[in-house]
Protein backbone atom coordinates (compact mmCIF):
# COMPACT_ATOMS: atom_id res chain seq x y z
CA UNK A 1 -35.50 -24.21 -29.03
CA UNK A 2 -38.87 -23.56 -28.79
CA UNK A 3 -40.49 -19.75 -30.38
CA UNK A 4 -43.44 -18.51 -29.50
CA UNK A 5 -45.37 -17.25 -32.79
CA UNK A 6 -47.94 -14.91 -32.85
CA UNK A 7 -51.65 -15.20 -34.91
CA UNK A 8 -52.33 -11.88 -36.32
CA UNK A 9 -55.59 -9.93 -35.07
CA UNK A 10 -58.58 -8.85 -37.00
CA UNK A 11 -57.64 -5.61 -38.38
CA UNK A 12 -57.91 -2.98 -40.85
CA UNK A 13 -54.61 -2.92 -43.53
CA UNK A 14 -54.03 0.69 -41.80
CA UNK A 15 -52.80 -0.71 -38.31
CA UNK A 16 -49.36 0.09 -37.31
CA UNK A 17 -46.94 -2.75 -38.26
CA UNK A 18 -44.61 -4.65 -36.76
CA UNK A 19 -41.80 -7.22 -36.98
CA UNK A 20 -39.93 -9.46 -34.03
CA UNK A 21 -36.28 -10.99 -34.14
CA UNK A 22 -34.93 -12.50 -31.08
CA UNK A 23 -31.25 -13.61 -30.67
CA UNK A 24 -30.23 -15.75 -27.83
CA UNK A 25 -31.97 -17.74 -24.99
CA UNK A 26 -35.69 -19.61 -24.29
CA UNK A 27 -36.23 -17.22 -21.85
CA UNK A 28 -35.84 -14.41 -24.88
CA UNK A 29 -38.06 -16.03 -26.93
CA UNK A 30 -40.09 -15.80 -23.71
CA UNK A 31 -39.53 -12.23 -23.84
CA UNK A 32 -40.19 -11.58 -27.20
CA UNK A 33 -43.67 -13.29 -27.02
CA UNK A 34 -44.86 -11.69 -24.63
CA UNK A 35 -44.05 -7.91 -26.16
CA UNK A 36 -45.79 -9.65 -29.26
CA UNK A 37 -48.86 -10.07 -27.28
CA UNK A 38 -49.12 -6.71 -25.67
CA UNK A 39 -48.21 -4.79 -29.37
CA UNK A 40 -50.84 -7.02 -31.08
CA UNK A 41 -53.35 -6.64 -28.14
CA UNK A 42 -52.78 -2.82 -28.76
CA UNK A 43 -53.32 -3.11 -32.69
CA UNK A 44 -50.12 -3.63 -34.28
CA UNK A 45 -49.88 -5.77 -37.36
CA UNK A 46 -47.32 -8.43 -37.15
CA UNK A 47 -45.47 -8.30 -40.57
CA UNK A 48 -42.62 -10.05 -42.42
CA UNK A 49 -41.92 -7.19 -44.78
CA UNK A 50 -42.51 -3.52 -44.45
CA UNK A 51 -42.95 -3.00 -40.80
CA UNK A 52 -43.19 0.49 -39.45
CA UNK A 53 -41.40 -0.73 -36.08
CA UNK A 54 -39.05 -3.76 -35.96
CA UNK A 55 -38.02 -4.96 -31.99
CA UNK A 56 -34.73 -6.94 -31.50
CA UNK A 57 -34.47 -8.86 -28.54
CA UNK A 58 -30.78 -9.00 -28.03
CA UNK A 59 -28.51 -11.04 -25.99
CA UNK A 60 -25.17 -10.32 -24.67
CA UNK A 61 -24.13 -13.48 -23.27
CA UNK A 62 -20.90 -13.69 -25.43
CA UNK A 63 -18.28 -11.42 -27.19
CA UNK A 64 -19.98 -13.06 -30.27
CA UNK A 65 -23.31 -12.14 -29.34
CA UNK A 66 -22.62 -9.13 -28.86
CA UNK A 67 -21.44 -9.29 -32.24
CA UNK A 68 -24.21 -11.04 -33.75
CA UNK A 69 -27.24 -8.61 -32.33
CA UNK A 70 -24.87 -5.20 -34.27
CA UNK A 71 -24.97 -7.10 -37.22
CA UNK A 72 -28.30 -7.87 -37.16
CA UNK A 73 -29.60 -4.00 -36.21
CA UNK A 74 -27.40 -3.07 -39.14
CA UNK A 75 -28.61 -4.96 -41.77
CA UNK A 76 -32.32 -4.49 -40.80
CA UNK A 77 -31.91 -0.97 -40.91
CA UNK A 78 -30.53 -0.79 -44.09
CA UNK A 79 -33.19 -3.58 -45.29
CA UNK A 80 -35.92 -0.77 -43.66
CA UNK A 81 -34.64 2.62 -43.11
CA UNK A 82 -37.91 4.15 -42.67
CA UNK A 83 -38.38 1.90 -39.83
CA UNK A 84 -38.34 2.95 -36.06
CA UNK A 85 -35.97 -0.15 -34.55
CA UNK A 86 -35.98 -0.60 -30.95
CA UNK A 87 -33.48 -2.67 -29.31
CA UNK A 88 -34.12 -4.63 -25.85
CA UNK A 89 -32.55 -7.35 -24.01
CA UNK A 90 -29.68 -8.21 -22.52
CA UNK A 91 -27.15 -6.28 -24.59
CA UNK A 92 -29.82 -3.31 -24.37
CA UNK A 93 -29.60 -3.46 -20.27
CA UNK A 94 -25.71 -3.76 -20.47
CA UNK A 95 -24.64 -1.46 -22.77
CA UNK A 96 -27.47 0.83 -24.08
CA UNK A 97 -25.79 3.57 -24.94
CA UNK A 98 -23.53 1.53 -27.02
CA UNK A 99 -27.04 0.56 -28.71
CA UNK A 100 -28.42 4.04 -29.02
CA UNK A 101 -25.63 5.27 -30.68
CA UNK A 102 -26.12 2.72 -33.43
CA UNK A 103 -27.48 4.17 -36.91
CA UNK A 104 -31.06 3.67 -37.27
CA UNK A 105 -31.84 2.61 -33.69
CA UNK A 106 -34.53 4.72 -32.46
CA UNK A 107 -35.63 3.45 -28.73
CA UNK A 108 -33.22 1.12 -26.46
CA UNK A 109 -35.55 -0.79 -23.58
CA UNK A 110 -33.79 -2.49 -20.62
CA UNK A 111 -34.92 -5.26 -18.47
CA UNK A 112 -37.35 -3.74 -16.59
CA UNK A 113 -38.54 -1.33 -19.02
CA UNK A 114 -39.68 -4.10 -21.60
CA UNK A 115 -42.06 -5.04 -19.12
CA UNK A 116 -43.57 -1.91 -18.23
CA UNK A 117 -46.40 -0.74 -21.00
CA UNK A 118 -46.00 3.08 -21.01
CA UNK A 119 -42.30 2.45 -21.88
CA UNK A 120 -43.12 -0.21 -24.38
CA UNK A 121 -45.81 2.59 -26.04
CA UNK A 122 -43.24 5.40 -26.06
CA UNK A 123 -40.26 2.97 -27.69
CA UNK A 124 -42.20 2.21 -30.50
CA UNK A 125 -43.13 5.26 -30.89
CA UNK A 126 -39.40 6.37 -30.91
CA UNK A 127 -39.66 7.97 -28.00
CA UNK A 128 -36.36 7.86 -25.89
CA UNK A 129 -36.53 5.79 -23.09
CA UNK A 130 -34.17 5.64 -19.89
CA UNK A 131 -32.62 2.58 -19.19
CA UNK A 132 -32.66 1.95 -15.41
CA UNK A 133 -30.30 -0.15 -12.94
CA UNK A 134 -30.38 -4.19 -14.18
CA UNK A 135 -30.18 -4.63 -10.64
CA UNK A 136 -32.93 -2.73 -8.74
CA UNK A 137 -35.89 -4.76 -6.90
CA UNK A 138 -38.48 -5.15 -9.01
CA UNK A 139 -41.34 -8.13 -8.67
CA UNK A 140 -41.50 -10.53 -11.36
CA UNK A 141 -44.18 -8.66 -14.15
CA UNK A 142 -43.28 -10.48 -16.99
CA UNK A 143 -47.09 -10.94 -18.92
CA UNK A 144 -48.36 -14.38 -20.21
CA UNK A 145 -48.22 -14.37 -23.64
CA UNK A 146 -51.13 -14.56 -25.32
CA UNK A 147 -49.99 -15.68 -28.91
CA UNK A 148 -48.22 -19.20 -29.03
CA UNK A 149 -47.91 -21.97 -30.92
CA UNK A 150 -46.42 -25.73 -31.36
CA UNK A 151 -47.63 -28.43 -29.18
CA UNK A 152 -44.88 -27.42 -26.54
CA UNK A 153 -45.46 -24.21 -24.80
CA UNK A 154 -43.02 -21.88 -22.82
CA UNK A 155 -43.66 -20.86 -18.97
CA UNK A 156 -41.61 -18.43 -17.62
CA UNK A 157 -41.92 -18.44 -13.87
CA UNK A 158 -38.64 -17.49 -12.63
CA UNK A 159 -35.88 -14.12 -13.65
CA UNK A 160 -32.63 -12.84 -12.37
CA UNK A 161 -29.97 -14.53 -10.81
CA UNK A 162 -28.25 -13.93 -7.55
CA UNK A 163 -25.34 -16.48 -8.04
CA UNK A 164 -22.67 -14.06 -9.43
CA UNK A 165 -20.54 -17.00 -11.47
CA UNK A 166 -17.64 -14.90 -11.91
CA UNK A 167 -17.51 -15.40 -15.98
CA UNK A 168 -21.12 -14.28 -16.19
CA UNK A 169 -23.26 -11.34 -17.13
CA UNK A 170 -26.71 -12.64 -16.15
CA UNK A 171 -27.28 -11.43 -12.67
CA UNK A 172 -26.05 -7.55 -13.65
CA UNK A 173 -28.58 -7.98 -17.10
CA UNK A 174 -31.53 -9.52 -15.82
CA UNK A 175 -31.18 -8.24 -12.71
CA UNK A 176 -32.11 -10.11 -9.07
CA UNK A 177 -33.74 -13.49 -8.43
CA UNK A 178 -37.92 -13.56 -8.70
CA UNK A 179 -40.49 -16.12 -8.88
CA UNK A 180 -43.75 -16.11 -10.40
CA UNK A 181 -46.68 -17.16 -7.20
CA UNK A 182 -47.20 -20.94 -7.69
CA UNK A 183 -50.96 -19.53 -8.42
CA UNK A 184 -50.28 -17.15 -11.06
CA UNK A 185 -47.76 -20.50 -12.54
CA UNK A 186 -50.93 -22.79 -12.20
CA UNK A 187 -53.59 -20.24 -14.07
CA UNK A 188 -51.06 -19.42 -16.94
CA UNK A 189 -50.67 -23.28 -17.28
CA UNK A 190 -54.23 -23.99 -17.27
CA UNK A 191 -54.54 -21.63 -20.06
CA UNK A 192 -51.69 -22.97 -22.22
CA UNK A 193 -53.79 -26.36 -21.55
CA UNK A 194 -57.02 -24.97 -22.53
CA UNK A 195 -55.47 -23.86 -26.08
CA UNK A 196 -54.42 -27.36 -26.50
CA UNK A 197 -51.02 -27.25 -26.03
CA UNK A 198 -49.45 -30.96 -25.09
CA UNK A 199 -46.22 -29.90 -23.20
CA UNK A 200 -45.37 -27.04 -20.71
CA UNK A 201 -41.51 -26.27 -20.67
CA UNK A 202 -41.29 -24.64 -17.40
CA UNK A 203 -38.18 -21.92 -17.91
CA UNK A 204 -36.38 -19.43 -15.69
CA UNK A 205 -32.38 -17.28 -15.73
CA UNK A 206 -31.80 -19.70 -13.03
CA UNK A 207 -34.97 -22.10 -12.26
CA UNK A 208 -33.22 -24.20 -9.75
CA UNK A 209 -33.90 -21.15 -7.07
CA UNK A 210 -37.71 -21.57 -7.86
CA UNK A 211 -39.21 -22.88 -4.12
CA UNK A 212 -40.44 -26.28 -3.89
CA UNK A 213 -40.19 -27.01 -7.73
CA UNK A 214 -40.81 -30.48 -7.46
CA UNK A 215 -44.48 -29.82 -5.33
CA UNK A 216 -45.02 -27.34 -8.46
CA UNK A 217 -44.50 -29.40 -11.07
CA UNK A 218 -46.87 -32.07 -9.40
CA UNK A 219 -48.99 -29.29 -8.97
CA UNK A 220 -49.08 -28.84 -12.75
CA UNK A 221 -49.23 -32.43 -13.73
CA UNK A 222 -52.78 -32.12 -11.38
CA UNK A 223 -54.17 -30.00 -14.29
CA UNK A 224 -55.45 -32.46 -16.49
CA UNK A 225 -54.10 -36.05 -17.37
CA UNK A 226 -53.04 -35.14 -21.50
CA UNK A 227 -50.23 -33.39 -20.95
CA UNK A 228 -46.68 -33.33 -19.87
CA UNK A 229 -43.94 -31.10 -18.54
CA UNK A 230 -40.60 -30.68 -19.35
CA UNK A 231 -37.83 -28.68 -17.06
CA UNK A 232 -35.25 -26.47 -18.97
CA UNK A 233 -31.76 -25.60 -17.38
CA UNK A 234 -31.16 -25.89 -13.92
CA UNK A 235 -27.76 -25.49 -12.20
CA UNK A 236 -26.96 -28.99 -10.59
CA UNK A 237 -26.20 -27.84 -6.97
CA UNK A 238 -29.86 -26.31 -7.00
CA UNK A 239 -32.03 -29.95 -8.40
CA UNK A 240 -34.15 -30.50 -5.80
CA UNK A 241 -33.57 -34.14 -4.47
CA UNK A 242 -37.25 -34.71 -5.31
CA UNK A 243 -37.05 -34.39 -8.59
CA UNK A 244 -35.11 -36.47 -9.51
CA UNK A 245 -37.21 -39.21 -7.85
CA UNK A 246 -39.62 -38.23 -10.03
CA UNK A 247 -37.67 -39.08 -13.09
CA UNK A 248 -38.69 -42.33 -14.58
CA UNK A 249 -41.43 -42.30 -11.56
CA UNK A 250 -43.77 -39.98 -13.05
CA UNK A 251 -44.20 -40.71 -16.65
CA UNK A 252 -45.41 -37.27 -17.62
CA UNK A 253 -42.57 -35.56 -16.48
CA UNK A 254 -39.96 -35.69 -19.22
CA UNK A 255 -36.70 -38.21 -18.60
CA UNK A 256 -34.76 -34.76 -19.76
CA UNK A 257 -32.65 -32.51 -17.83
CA UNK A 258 -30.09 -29.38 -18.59
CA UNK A 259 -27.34 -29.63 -15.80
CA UNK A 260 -24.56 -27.06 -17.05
CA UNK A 261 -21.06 -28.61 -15.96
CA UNK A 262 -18.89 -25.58 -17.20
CA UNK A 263 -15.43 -27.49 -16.54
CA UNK A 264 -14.56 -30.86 -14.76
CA UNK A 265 -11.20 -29.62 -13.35
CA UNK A 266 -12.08 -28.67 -9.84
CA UNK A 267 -9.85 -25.81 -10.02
CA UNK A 268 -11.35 -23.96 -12.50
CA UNK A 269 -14.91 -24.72 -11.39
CA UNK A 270 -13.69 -22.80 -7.87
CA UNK A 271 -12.47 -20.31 -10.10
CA UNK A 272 -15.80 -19.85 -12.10
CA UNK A 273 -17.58 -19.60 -8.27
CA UNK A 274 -20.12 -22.33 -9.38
CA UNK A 275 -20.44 -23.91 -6.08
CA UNK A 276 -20.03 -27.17 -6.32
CA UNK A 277 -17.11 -29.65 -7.30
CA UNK A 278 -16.38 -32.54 -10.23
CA UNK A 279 -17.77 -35.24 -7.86
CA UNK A 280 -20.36 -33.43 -6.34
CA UNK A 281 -21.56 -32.94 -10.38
CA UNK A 282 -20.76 -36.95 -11.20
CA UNK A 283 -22.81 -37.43 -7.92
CA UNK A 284 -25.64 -36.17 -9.16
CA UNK A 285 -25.52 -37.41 -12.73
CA UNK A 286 -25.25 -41.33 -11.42
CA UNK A 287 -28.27 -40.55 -9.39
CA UNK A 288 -30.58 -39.44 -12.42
CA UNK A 289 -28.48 -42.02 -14.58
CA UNK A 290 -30.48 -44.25 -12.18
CA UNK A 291 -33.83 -43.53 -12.57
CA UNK A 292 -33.53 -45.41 -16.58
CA UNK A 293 -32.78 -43.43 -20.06
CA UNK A 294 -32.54 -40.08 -19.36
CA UNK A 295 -31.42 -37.60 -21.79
CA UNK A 296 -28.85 -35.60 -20.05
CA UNK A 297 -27.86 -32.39 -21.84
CA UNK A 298 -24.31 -29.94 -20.28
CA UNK A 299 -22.95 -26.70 -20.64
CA UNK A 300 -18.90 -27.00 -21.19
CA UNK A 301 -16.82 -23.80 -21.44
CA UNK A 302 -13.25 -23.80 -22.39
CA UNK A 303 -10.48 -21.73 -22.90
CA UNK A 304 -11.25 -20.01 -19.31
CA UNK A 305 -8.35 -18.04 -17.90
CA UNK A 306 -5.73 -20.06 -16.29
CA UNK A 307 -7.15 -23.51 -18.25
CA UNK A 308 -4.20 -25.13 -18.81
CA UNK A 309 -3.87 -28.76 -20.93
CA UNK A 310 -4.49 -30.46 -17.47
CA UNK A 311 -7.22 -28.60 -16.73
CA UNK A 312 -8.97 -29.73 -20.01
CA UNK A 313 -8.18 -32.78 -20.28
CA UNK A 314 -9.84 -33.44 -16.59
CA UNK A 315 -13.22 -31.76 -18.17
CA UNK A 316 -12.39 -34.29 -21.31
CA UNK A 317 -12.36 -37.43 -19.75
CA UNK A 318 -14.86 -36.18 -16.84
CA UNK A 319 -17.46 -36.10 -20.04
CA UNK A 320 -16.43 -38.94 -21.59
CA UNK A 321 -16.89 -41.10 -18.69
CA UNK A 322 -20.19 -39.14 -17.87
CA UNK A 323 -23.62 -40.24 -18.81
CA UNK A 324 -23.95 -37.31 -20.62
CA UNK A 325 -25.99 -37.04 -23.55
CA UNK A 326 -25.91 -33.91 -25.27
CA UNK A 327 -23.49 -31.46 -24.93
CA UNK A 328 -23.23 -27.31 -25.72
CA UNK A 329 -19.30 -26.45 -25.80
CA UNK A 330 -18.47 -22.66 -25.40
CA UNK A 331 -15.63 -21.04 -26.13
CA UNK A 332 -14.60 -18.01 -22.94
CA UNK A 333 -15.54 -14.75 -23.57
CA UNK A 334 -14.90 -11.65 -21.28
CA UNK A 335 -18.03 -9.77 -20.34
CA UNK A 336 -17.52 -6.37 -18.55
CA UNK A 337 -18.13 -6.00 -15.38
CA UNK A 338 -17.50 -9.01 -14.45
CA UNK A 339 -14.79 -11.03 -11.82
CA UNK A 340 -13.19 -13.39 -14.43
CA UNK A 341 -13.02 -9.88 -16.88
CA UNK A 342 -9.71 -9.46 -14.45
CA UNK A 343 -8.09 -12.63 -14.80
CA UNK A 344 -5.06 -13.05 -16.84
CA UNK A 345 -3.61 -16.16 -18.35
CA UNK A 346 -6.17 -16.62 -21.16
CA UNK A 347 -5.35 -19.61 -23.51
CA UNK A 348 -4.12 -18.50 -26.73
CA UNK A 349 -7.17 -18.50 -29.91
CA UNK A 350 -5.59 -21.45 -31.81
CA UNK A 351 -5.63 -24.32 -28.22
CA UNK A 352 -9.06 -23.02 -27.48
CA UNK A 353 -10.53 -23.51 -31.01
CA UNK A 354 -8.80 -27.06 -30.83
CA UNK A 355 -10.57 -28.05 -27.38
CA UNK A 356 -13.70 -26.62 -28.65
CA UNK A 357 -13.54 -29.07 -31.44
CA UNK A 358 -12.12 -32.09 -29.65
CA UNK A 359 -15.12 -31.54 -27.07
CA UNK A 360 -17.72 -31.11 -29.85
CA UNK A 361 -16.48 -34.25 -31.12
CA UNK A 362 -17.16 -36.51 -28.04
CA UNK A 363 -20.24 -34.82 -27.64
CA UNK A 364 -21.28 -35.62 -30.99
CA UNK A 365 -20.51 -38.91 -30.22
CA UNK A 366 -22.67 -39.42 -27.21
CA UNK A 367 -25.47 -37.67 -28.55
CA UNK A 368 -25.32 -40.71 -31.68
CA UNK A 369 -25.09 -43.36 -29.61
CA UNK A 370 -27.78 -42.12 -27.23
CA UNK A 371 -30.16 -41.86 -29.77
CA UNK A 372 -29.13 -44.79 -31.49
CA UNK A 373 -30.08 -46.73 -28.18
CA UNK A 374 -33.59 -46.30 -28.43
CA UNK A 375 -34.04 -48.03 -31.71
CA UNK A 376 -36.73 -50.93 -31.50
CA UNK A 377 -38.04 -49.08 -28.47
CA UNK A 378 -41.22 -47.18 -27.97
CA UNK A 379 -41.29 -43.51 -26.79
CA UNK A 380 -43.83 -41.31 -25.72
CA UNK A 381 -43.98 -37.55 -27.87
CA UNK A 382 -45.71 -34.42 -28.98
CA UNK A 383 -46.08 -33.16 -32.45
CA UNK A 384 -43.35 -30.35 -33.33
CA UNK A 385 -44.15 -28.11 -36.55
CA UNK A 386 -42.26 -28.85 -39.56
CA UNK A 387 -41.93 -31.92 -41.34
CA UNK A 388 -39.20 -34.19 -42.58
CA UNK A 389 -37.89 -36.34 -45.43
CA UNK A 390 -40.06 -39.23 -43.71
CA UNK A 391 -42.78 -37.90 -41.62
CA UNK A 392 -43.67 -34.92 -39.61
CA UNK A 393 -41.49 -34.13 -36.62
CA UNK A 394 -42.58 -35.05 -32.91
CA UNK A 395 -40.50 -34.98 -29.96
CA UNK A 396 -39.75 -37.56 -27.19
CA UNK A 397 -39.43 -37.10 -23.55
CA UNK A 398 -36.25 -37.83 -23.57
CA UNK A 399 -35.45 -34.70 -25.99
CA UNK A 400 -34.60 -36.60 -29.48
CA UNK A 401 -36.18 -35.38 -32.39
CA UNK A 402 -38.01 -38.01 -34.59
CA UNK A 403 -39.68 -38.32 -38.11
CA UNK A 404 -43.22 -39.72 -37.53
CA UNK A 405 -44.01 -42.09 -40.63
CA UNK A 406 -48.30 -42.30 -40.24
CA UNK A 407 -50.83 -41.12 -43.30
CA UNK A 408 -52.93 -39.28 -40.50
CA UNK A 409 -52.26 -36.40 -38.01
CA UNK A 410 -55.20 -36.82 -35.95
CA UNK A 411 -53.01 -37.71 -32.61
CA UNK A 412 -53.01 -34.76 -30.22
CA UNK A 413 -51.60 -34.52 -26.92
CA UNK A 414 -48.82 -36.99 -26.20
CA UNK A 415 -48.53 -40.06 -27.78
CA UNK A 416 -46.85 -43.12 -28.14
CA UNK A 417 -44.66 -44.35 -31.57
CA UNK A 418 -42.72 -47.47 -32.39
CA UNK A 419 -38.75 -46.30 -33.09
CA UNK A 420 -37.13 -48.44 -35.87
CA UNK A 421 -35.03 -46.84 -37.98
CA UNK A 422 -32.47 -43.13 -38.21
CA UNK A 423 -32.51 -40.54 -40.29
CA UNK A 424 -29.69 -37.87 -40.08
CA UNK A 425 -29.98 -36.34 -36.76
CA UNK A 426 -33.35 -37.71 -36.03
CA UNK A 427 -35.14 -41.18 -35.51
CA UNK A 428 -38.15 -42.77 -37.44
CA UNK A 429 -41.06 -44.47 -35.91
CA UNK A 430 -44.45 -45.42 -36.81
């Protein structure tokens, strides 16, 4: 995943100091940027020790992350007790009492109140703040952020989700659908261009339910000719039909797309209320499958209630069969609040743990040989920061990671390199 990281402004050693963790999502690293860029615009110091304020951006997607973000408030407050720690995100909207009540936690800042300034000023400022409704109107305020970096930027032009999958938490945390104005998208783009940036990832809680996304993205492409974009998750029954005649068409649009599957056993996937069925989903995949190598990454949960062996093994061989190429397996977890909270019949620990693993396996699998099948071939990328055992670290369209072997850095934007060899989890080219 891509982070936003901030340059530090010109300042005296006196400004107010400040520290960022974000747990979770893109679209929280999203977040967290762009509460970066306001605090530094306003004179905070971003620090990595001794900050006077430290903001967690939480996420509450899971049991576990749940978990995870307490942990994490914990230990930073007994790493910095002096500090004022404010929590925000998705656990923040959910539960924020929960948070408040936490030692150490001085502000709690919900959905909408991260974007709002006056709240943001009174937060750090350990000011209490209330937390309002996740799912009032509101229009779609989130700020560019002004303080990036990498070659591959974030774009945030969609929030909230209206879908109400009965296992999820989304649509009661960040609240209802909203789009960013194609014009606003376009200036923030230009921008990201302008400070050299060589891909735009174009994100959103559920980006499929941006309008005309394909005239958008071509919209985008219009910019300038040295740069490419890249499309993060969108829910398969919302890909726009033109889209995916772009793939493989338009060479600056990344062969890369994020189609969560969730189960292949038609009965659960009516159960989940995801709105479309196994071979509406293997539809779909043969149709991008088409358009050449296309790295296809899925979202598989198991152990949801009434999963039975059946059940699983339909989602098994459903990806196996699939031209899937990279697959995230989650185990179920119960969020409050929502439908599938009342179901019964939840698979016991131990066969959930045991299809988690099985699935990781085959995914595993198909991830190797996908990347494995580009070897000899050439592939257009963008340089990522870091460096490995063999060369600094770029990134194809297609969304595998490779080890650049050249004496010189002096490409920019997005260029070509010759694949020949693997190393680890990545590929080497020249």
């Amino acid at each position: 995943m891509t982070e936003a990281v901030a340059t530090h402004p010109e300042g005296s050693s006196k400004a107010p100091r400040v520290s960022f963790f974000t747990l979770g999502c893109r679209l929280n690293q999203y977040d967290t940027a762009a509460l970066r860029a306001r605090l530094l615009g306003e004179g905070y110091r971003e620090v990595e020790g001794g900050p006077d304020v430290i903001v967690v951006n939480t996420c509450t997607v899971t049991g576990r992350a749940d978990q995870e973000a307490r942990q994490l408030l914990r230990k930073l407050h007994r790493e910095n007790p002096e500090a004022r720690l404010v929590a925000t995100g998705c656990y923040a909207q959910r539960a924020p009492e929960e948070l408040r009540a936490m030692p150490g936690v001085s502000a709690v800042l919900g959905s909408a109140e991260r974007e709002d300034p006056e709240s943001i000023r009174r937060a750090v400022a350990g000011e209490a703040v209330p937390v309002g409704p996740g799912r009032a109107a509101r229009p779609f305020a989130t700020p560019a952020p002004l303080h990036v970096g990498r070659s591959r930027a974030l774009l945030k032009i969609q929030d909230g989700c209206d879908s109400f999958c009965s296992y999820c938490v989304v649509p009661y945390v960040r609240g209802r659908s909203r789009s960013l104005p194609a014009t606003e998208v376009l200036e923030r783009a230009g921008r990201l261009l302008e400070a050299g940036f060589a891909e735009i990832v174009l994100t959103g809680a559920d980006l499929g339910s941006y309008p005309r996304l394909a005239s958008l993205v071509e919209s985008i492409l219009a910019l300038g000719p040295g740069h490419r974009v890249r499309l993060s998750s969108i829910e398969p029954h919302k890909m726009d039909p033109a889209l995916v005649g772009m793939i493989g068409a338009e060479p600056r649009l990344c062969r890369h797309l994020h189609l969560p599957l969730q189960s292949g056993s038609n009965r659960i996937l009516g159960a989940m209320r995801r709105g479309y069925t196994r071979e509406g989903y293997g539809g779909l995949l043969d149709r991008v499958a088409a358009r050449g190598p296309v790295g296809i990454g899925a979202d598989v949960i198991v152990g949801f209630p009434g999963e039975g062996e059946a059940e699983f093994v339909d989602t098994l061989r459903f990806v196996e069969r699939s031209p899937i190429t990279f697959l995230h397996v989650f185990r179920y977890s119960s969020r409050p609040g929502t439908a599938a909270a009342r179901l019964q019949d939840v698979p016991p620990d131990s066969v959930v743990r045991d299809r988690a693993e099985r699935l990781r396996a085959l995914g595993e699998a198909k991830t190797r040989a996908f990347r494995r099948s580009f070897l000899g071939a050439t592939l257009p990328v963008v340089w990522e920061r870091g460096v490995g055992r063999r060369g600094r670290v770029a990134m194809s369209d297609v969304y595998v990671s490779i080890e650049v072997e050249r004496e010189t850095e002096d490409e920019g934007g997005v260029f070509e390199v010759r694949v020949h060899d693997e190393e680890g989890d990545r590929l080497v080219a020249t």
